[in-house]
Protein backbone atom coordinates (compact mmCIF):
# COMPACT_ATOMS: atom_id res chain seq x y z
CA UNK A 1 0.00 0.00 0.00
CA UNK A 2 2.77 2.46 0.66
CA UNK A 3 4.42 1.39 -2.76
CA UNK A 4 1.46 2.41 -4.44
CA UNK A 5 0.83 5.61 -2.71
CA UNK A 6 4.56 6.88 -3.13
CA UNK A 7 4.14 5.75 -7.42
CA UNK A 8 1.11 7.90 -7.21
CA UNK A 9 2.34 11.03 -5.29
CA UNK A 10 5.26 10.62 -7.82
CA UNK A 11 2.94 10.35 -10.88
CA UNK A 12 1.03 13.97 -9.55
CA UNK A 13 3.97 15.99 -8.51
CA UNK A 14 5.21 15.00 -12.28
CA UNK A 15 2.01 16.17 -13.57
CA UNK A 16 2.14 19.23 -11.65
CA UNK A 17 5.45 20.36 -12.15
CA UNK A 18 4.87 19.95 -16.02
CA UNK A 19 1.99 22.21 -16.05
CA UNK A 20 3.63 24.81 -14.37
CA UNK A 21 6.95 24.55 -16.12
CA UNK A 22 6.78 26.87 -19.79
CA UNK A 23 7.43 25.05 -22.63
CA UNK A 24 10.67 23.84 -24.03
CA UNK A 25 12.31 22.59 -27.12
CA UNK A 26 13.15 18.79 -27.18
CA UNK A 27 16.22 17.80 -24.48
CA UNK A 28 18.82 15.50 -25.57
CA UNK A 29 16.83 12.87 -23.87
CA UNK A 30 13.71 13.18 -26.04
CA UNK A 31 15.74 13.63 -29.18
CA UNK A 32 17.81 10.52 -28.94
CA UNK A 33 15.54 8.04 -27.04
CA UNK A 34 11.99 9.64 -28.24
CA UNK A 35 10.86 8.71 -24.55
CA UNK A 36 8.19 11.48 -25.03
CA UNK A 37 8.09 11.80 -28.54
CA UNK A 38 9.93 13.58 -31.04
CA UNK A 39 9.55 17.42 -30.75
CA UNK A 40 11.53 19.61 -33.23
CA UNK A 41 12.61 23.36 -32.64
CA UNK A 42 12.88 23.88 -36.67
CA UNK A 43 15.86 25.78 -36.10
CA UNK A 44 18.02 24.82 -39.36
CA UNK A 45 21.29 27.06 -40.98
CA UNK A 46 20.87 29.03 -43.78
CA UNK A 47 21.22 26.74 -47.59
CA UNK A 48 24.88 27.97 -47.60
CA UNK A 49 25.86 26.17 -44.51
CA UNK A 50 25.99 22.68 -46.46
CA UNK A 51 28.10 23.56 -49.12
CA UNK A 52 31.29 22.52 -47.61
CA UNK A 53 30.09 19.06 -46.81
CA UNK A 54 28.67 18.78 -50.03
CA UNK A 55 31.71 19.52 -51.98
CA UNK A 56 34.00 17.40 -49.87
CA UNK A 57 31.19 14.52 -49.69
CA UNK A 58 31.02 14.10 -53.23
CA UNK A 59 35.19 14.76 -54.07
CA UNK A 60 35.06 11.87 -51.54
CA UNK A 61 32.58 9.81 -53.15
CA UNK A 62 33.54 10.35 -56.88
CA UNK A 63 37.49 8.89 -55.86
CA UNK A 64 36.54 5.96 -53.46
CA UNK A 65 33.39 4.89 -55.80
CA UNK A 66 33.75 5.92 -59.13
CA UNK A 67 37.45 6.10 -59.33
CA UNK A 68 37.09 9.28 -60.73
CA UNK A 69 38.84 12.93 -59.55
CA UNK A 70 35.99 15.35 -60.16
CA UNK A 71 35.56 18.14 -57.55
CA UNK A 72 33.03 20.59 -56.99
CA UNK A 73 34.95 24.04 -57.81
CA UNK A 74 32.26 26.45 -57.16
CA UNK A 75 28.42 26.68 -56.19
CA UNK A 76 26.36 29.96 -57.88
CA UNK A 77 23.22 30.63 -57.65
CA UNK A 78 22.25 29.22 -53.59
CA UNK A 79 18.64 29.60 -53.25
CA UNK A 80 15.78 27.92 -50.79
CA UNK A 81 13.58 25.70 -52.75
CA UNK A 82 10.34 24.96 -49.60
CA UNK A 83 10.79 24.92 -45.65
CA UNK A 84 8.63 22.22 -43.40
CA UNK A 85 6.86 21.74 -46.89
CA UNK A 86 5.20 18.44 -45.46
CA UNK A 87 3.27 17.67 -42.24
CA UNK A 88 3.57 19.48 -39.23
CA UNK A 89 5.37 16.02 -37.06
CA UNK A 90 7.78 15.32 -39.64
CA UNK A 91 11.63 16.01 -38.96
CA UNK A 92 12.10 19.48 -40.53
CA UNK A 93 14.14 20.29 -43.48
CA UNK A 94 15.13 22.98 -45.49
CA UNK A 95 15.42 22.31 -49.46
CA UNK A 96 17.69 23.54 -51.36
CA UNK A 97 19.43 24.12 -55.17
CA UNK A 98 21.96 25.36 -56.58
CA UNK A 99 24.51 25.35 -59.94
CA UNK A 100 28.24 23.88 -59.15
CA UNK A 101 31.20 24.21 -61.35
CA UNK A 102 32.34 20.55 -61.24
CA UNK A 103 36.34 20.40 -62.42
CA UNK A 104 35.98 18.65 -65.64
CA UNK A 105 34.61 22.23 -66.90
CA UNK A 106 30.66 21.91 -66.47
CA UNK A 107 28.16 23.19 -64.52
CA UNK A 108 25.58 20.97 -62.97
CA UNK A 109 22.61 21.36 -60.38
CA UNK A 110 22.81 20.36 -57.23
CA UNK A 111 19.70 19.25 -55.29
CA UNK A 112 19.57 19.18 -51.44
CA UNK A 113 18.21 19.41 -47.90
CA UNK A 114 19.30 20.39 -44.32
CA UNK A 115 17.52 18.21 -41.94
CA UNK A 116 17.54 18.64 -38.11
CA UNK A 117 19.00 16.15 -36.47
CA UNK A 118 19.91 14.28 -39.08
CA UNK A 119 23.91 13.98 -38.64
CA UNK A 120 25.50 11.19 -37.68
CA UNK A 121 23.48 9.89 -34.13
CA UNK A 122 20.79 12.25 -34.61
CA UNK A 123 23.24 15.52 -32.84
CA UNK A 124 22.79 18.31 -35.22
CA UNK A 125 21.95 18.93 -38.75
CA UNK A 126 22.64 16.91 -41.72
CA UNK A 127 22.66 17.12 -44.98
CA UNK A 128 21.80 15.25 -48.36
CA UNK A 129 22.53 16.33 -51.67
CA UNK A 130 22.39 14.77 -55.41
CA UNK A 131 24.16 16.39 -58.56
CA UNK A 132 21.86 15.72 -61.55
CA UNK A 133 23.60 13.74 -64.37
CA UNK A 134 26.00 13.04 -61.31
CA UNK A 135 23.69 10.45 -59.41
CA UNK A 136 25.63 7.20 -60.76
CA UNK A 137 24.05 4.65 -58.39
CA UNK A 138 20.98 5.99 -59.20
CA UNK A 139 19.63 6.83 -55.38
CA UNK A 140 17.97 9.82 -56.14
CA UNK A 141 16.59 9.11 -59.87
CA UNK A 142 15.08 9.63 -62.00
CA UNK A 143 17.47 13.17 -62.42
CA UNK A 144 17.63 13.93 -59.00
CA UNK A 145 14.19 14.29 -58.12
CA UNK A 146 14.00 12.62 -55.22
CA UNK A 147 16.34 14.81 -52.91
CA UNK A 148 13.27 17.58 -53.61
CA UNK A 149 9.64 18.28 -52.30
């Protein structure tokens, strides 16, 4: 009997406290192990914050898989494509495009989003990216379409 009253007074004073506490974004325990649910703040860097990763991703990914030695020289034209564009409890992510100067000379587009939470173990932002008539395994066909809204 005095197990059951102490779970109970625990069970109110948790119920309590919650209501009086404001609101929060997500803690580190809610992001990782979803006890409560995922809850996303939506706070995500501007497009230009991924081009870095995306230019040493794929220089990485062109010479380990392709045995090739392109490089992404330059990115013009950086512009937001949609923002949250699908329901409001999905992880959000900002889309993005832009033209790259790849170093055999031509210019192709580049297709991508910055998620939140999507790095490795779920810490910060991440980012995916295709570079149409780039996409040699085919992940994001048909012409990069599927790395957009």
């Amino acid at each position: 009997m005095v197990r059951k009253s102490i779970v109970w007074t625990a069970v109110v004073f948790s119920v309590v406290i919650g209501m009086l506490l404001p609101a929060q974004s997500a803690s580190w325990l809610e992001k990782d192990i979803y006890l409560f649910g995922p809850r996303f703040d939506g706070d995500l860097p501007a497009c230009e914050a991924g081009l870095s990763t995306i230019a040493s991703r794929f220089a990485t990914k062109e010479s380990r898989f392709w045995n090739s030695n392109l490089e992404i020289l330059n990115f013009e034209r950086v512009r937001e494509v949609a923002y949250r564009p699908w329901a409001a409890g999905t992880i959000p992510r900002r889309f993005c495009t832009a033209v790259v100067l790849v170093s055999d000379g031509k210019k192709h587009a580049v297709n991508y989003w910055i998620g939140e939470d999507t790095a490795i173990i779920g810490r910060s932002w991440g980012v995916e990216w295709c570079v149409v008539g780039l996409d040699r395994n085919w992940a994001y066909s048909p012409a990069c379409k599927m790395a957009r809204p």
